[in-house]
Protein backbone atom coordinates (compact mmCIF):
# COMPACT_ATOMS: atom_id res chain seq x y z
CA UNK A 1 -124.71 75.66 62.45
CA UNK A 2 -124.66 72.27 63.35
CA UNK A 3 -123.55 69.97 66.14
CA UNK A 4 -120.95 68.63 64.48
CA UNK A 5 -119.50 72.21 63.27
CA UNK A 6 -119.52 73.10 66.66
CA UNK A 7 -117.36 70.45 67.98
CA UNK A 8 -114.72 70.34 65.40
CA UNK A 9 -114.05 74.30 65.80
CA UNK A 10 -113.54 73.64 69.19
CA UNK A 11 -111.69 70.86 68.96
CA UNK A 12 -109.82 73.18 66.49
CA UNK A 13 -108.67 75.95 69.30
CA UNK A 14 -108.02 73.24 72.03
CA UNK A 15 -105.91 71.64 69.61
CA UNK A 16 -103.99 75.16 68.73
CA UNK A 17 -103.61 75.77 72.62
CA UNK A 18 -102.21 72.21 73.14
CA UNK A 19 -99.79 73.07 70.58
CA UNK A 20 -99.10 76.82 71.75
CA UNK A 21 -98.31 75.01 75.68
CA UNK A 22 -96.21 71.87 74.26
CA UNK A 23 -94.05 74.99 72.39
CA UNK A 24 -93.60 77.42 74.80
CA UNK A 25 -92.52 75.47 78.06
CA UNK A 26 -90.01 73.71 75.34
CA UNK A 27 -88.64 77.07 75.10
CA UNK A 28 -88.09 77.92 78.57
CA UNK A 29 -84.82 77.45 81.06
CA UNK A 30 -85.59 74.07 83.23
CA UNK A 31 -84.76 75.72 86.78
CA UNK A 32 -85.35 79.60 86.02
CA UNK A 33 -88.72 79.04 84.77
CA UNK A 34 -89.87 75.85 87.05
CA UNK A 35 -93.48 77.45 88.36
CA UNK A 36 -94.15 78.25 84.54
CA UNK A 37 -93.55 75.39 83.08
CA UNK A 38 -95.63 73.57 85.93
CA UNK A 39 -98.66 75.96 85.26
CA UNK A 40 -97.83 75.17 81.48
CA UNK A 41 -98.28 71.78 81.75
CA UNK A 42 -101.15 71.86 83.99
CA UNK A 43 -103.07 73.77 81.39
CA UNK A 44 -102.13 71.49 78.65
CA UNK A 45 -103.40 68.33 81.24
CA UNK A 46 -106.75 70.36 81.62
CA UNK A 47 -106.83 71.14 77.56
CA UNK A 48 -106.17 67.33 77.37
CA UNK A 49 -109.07 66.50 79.25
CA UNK A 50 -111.40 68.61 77.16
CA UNK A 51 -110.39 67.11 74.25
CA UNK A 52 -111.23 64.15 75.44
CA UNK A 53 -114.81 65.43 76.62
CA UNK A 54 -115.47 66.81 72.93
CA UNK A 55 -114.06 63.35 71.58
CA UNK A 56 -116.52 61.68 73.57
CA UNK A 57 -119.55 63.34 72.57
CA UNK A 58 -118.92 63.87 69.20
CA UNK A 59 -119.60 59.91 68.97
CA UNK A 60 -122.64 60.87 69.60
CA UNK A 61 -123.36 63.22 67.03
């Protein structure tokens, strides 16, 4: 396997869990569901960020 297989599959499942947080906190009630949609949206921040990591170094290869 190469470098660049590598990257793009897991750019692949950090692309699917960006999409699986942006649905589900859509989904949820505002005020009933406040602390989940928070932790939601943190993750989806942090999957953001290693996006952006992979993004960077697949310049590079």
């Amino acid at each position: 396997m190469q470098p660049k297989d590598v990257i793009w599959r897991i750019l692949e499942r950090l692309q699917d869990l960006q999409n699986l947080c942006e649905e589900s906190y859509s989904e949820l009630h505002p005020k009933k569901n406040a602390d989940l949609i928070s932790s939601i949206e943190e993750c989806e921040r942090l999957t953001r960020t290693q996006i952006n990591i992979m993004n960077r170094i697949s310049k590079k290869y």
